[in-house]
Structure formats: structure tokens, C-alpha cells
Protein backbone atom coordinates (compact mmCIF):
# COMPACT_ATOMS: atom_id res chain seq x y z
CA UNK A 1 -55.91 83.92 -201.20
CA UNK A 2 -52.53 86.07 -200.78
CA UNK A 3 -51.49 84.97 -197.32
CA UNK A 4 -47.76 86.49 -197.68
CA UNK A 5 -46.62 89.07 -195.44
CA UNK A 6 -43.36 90.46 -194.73
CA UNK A 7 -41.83 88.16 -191.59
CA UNK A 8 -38.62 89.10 -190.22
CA UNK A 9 -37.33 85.75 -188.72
CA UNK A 10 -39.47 82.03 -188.28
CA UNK A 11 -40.20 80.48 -185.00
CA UNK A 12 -37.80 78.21 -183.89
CA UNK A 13 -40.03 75.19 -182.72
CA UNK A 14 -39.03 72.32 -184.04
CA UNK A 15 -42.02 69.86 -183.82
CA UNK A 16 -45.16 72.33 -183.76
CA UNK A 17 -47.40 69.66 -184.47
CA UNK A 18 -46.85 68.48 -180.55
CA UNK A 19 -47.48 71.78 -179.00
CA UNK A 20 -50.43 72.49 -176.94
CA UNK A 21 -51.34 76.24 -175.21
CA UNK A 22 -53.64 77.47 -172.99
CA UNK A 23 -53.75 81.79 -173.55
CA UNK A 24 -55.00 83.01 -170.74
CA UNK A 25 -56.24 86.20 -169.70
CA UNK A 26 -55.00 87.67 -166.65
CA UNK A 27 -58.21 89.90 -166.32
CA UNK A 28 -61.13 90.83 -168.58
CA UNK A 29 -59.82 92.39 -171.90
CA UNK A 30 -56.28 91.08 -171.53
CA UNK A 31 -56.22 90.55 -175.22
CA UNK A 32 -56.23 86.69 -175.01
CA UNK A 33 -58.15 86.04 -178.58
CA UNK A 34 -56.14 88.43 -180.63
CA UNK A 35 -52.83 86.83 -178.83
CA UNK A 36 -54.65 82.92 -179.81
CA UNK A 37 -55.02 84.29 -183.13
CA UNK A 38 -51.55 86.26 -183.22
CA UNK A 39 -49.46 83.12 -182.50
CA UNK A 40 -51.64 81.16 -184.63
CA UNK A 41 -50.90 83.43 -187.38
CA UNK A 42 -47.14 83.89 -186.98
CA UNK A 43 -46.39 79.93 -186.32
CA UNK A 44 -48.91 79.18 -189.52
CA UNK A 45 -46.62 82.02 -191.84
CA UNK A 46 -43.27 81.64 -190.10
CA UNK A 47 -43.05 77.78 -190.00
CA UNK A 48 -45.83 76.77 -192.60
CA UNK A 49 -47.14 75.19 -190.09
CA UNK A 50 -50.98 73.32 -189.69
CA UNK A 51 -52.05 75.03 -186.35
CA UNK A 52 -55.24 75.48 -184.71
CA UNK A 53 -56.89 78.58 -182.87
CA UNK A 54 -59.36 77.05 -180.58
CA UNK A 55 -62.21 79.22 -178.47
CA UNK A 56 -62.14 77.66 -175.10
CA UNK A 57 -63.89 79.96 -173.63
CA UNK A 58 -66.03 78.37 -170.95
CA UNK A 59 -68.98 81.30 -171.66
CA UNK A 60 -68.37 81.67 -175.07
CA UNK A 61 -66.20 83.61 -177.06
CA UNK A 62 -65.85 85.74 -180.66
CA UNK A 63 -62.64 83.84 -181.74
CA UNK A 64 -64.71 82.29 -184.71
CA UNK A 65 -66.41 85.76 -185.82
CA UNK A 66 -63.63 87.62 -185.51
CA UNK A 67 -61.25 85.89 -187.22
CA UNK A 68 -62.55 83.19 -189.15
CA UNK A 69 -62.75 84.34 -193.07
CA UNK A 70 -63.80 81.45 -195.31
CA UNK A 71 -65.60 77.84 -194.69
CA UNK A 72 -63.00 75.38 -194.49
CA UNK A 73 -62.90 72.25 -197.02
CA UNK A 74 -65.24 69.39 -196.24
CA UNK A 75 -62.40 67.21 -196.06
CA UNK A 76 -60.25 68.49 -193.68
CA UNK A 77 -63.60 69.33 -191.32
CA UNK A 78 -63.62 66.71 -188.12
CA UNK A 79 -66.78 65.26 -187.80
CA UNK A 80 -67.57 66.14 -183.73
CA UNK A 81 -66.30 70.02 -184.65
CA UNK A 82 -68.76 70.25 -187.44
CA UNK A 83 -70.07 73.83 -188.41
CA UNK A 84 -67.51 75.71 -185.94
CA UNK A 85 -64.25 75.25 -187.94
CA UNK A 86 -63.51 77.71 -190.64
CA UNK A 87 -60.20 79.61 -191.84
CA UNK A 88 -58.51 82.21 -190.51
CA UNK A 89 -56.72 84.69 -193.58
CA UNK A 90 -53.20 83.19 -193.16
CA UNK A 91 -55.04 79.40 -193.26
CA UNK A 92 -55.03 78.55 -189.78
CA UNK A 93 -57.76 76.56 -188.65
CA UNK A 94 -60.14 78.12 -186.68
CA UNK A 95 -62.24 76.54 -183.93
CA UNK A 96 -65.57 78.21 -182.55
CA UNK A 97 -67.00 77.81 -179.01
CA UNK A 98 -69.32 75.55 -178.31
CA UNK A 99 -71.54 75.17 -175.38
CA UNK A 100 -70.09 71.34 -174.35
CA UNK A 101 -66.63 72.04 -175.41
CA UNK A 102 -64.60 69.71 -174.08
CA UNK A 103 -60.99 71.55 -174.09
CA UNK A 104 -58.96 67.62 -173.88
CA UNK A 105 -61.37 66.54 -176.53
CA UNK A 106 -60.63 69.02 -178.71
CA UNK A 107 -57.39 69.08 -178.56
CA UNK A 108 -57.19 65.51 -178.82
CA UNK A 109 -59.28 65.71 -181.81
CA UNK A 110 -56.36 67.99 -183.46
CA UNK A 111 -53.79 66.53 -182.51
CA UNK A 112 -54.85 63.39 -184.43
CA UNK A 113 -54.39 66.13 -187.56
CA UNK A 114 -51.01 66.98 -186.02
CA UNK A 115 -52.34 70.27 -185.96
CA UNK A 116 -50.55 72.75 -183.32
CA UNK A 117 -53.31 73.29 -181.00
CA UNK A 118 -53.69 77.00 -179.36
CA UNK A 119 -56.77 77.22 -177.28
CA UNK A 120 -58.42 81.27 -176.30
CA UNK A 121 -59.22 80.10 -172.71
CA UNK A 122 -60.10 83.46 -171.52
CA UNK A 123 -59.96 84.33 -167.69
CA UNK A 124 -61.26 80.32 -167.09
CA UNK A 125 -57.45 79.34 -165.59
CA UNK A 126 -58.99 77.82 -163.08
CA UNK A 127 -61.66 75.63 -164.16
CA UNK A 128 -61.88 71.80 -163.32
CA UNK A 129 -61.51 70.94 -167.15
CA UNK A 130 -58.52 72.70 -167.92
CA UNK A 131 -56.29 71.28 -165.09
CA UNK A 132 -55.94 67.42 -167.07
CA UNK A 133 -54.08 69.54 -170.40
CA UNK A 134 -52.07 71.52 -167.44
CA UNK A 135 -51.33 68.28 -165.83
CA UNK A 136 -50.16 66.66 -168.95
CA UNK A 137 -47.54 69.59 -169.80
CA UNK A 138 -49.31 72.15 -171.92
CA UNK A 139 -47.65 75.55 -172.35
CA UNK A 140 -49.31 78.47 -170.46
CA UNK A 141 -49.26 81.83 -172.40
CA UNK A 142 -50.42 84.42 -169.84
CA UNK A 143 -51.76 87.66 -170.88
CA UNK A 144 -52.26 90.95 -169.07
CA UNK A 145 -52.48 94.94 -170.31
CA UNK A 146 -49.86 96.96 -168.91
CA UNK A 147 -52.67 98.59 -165.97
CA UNK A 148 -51.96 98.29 -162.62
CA UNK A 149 -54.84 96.15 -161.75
CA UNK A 150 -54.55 93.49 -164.61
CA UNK A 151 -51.10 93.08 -163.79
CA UNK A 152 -51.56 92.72 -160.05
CA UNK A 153 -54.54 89.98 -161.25
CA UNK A 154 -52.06 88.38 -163.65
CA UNK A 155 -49.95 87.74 -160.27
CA UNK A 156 -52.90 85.87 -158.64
CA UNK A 157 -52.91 84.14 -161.54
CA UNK A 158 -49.38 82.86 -161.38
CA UNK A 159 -49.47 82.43 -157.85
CA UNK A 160 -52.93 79.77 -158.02
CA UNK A 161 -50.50 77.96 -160.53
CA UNK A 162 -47.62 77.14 -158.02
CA UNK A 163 -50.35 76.65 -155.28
CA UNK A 164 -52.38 74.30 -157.26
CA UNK A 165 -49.72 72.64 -160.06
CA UNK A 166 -46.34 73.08 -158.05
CA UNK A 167 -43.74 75.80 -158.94
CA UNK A 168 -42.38 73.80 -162.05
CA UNK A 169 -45.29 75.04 -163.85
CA UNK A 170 -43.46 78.22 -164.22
CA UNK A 171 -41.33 76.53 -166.55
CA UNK A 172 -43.45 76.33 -169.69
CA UNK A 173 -45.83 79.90 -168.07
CA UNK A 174 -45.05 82.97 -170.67
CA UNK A 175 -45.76 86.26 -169.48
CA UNK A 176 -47.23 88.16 -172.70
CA UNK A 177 -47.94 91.91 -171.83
CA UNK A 178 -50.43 93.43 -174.52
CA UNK A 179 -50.22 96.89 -175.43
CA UNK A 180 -54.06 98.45 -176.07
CA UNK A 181 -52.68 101.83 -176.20
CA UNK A 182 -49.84 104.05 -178.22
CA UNK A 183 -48.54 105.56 -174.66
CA UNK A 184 -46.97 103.51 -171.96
CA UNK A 185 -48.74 104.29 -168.63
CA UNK A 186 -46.97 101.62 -166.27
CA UNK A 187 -43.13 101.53 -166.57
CA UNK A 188 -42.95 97.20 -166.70
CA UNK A 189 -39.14 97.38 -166.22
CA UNK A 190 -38.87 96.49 -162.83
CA UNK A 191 -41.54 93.35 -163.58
CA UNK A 192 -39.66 92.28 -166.43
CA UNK A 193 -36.56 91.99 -163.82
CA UNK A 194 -38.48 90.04 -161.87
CA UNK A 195 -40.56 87.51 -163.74
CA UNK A 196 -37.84 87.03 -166.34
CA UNK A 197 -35.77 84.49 -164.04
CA UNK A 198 -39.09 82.37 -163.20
CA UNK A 199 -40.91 81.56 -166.23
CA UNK A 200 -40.50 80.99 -169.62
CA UNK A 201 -40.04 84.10 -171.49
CA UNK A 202 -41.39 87.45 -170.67
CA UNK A 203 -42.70 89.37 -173.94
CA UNK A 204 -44.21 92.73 -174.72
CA UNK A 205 -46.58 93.39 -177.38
CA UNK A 206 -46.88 96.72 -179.08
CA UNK A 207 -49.81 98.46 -179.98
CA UNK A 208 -51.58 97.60 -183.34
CA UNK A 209 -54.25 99.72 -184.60
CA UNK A 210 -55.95 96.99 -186.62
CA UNK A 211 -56.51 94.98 -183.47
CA UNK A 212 -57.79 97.83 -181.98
CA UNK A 213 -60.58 98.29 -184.65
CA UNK A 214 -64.07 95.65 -184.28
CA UNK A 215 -64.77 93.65 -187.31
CA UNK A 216 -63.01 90.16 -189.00
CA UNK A 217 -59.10 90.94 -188.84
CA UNK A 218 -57.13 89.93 -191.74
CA UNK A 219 -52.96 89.21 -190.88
CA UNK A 220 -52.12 91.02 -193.73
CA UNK A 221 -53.03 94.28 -192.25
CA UNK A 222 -51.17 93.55 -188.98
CA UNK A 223 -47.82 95.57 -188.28
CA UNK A 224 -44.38 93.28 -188.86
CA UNK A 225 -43.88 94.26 -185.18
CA UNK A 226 -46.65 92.35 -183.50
CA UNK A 227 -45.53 89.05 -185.83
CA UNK A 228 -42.25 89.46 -184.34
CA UNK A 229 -43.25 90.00 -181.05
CA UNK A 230 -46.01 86.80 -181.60
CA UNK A 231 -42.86 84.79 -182.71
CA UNK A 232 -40.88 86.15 -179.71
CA UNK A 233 -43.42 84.01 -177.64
CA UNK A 234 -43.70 81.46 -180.03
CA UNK A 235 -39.63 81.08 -179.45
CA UNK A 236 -40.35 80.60 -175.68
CA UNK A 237 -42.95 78.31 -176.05
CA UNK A 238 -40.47 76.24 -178.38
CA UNK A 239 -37.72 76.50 -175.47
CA UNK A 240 -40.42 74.76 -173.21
CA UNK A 241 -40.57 71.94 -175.89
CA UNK A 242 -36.52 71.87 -175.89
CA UNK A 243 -36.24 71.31 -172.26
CA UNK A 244 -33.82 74.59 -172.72
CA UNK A 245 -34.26 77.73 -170.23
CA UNK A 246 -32.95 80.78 -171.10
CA UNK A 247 -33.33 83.35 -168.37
CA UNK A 248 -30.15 84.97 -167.38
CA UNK A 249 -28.40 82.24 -165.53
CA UNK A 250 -30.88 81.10 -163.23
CA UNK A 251 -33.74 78.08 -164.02
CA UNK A 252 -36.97 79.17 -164.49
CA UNK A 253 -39.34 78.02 -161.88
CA UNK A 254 -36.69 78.12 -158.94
CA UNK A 255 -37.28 81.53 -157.40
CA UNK A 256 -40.03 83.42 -155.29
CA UNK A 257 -42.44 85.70 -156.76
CA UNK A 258 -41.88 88.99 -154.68
């Protein structure tokens, strides 16, 4: 298989084997499979990575059919994960749902392959089995189409995080806005100015016609601008691991949502 595509830069986390993210959805149809799959993709081409895309959907998700393109080799299967891994076209390993889906498991599993471990938890932020990888320190990719209503839902979101995990969860939260359509209908300046200084990184990305279609989706169709914009969270997410904040002067986590 031809996996190369044209990358303009390569994520700069250092250790990927040790990262571990939760993409959420704000609201229904934020986007959160194609954005597990997206930084999948861009951390698998831009730092050769061996990463995971796992469906943690809690009702069961299309991760698996939608993006996984060929069986993966007996050997590298896990035993417990059985029939639901497979490939993704850029050689990511791909994860299905299954019905007792254990997220800590799972990623515990992976991690044993020193596999980066990105996990589609769809709008299930706050179930009970989530909160022990929240507890211990995974990254929390947020995702939200640039509508009034998801966004206003994304905010709940954020603000059930400080209530239930403290405001230093902000530190290692990014903010991923998903365009779903060529036109902008919500001008996201003045939210950018104001979740920038409290979370990890605050990232837009543009519309892509291929995600837009149904059917498998190969990377080497995607546009070079929604790999960048995948390794633009990808570089936030590697900040988190760093212990480094870079939001204008101020620490992320420190402020008041408005």
C-alpha cells in the first residue's frame, strides 16, 4: 500500500507511544470520529508513529467501517480485541466498538504495544468509565461545529470538567472546531480570544469534501490542510506531554470561562 502523502511539517511529540486522548464531541455530529481518525492519521505519517484509533463509543460507533481498510496481521492482533482491529490506509491501527468495551482496558491493552492510544468517545464525557483515564492525565481533544448551539454545548462541556476534575484539567483540554461546511456562519474570533488563554490549544479545522462524502475514507484523498490542522492539535497535545503552555502569556487553566 502507498501510504505517502504530501505533509508540510511533523508533530512535535516527542514520546507518542505515552499519549492517551479522549475526542470528544461537544454535541451530536461534532465530527469526533473523523478528528480520532485525523490525528491518528497525521501522528502515524508525520512521526511514523504506531498509534491507535479506538471507538469508545459507549452506544456504538462506525470508526471501524469507516475507516478500517484491510485485516490487520495475526501477529500484531491482541488476543481480548480479536475480530475488531483492522488497518486504517496510512497503517494505523484501528479499534472497533464493542458492546463491553472497557475504555482503561483498552488502552491498557495498547499501551503494552506502545501504541499511541486515541479513543472516538463520542458525546459520552461524562460517563463513570471514562473519569479513571481523566483522572490519570489523559489529553482531552474537544470537538464542536462552528453552530451556535454546539458551541454553547461544547461550553457545558468544559464547564462539567472544572466542576467535576478541578480547573487544571483545562491544561491538557484542546478546543478543535470542525468545519462541515465551505462558508463560515459563526464568526469564532471572539471565542478563540477567549478560550485560547485557558486550555491547551485552540484549533480550527477546514472543510474537507472527502470527509463530507459516506463510505471508507482513504488519507490519501484528504486535503494537506486538514493534516496540518490535525498536526496543529497534535502539537498541543505534545505541549501537554512537555509540561510547556503556550497561550499568550498567561497559564492555561488559571482564568474564568466568561
Amino acid at each position: 500500500m502507498n501510504n505517502v502523502v504530501a505533509l508540510r511539517r511533523s508533530s512535535t511529540i516527542e514520546q507518542p507511544e505515552h499519549l492517551s486522548a479522549l475526542v470528544v464531541a461537544g454535541s451530536g455530529g461534532a465530527a469526533a470520529t473523523t478528528t480520532c481518525f485525523g490525528l491518528a492519521t497525521a501522528l502515524r505519517l508525520g512521526a511514523d508513529a504506531d498509534v491507535a484509533a479506538i471507538d469508545g463509543t459507549f452506544g456504538g460507533g462506525n470508526l471501524l467501517d469507516r475507516v478500517g481498510v484491510e485485516p490487520i496481521d495475526p501477529s500484531r492482533a491482541i488476543r481480548q480485541l480479536g475480530s475488531r482491529m483492522a488497518l486504517s490506509s496510512a497503517g494505523a491501527v484501528v479499534v472497533g466498538h464493542g458492546e463491553s468495551s472497557d475504555s482503561v482496558l483498552v488502552d491498557s491493552l495498547l499501551a503494552d504495544r506502545h501504541l499511541a492510544r486515541i479513543h472516538d468517545v463520542g458525546t459520552a464525557l461524562r460517563s463513570r468509565r471514562l473519569a479513571p483515564l481523566i483522572e490519570a492525565g489523559a489529553a482531552i481533544v474537544i470537538v464542536a461545529p462552528p453552530r451556535s448551539e454546539p458551541l454553547a454545548r461544547m461550553r457545558s462541556a468544559l464547564e462539567w470538567l472544572i466542576g467535576t476534575h478541578g480547573r487544571g484539567v483545562l491544561s491538557r483540554t484542546v478546543v478543535s472546531i470542525s468545519h462541515q461546511m465551505p462558508q463560515r456562519l459563526v464568526d469564532l474570533a471572539p471565542i478563540r480570544e477567549h478560550l485560547t488563554p485557558v486550555v491547551a490549544g485552540f484549533v480550527e479545522v477546514p472543510f474537507d469534501a472527502v470527509l463530507a462524502r459516506p463510505g471508507r475514507v482513504d488519507h490519501r484523498r484528504l486535503s494537506a490542510a486538514s493534516i496540518d490542522a490535525w498536526t496543529d492539535v497534535l502539537d498541543a497535545l505534545g505541549r501537554i506531554e512537555a509540561g510547556h503552555r503556550d497561550t499568550g502569556g498567561h497559564r492555561a487553566g488559571t482564568e474564568e470561562l466568561a
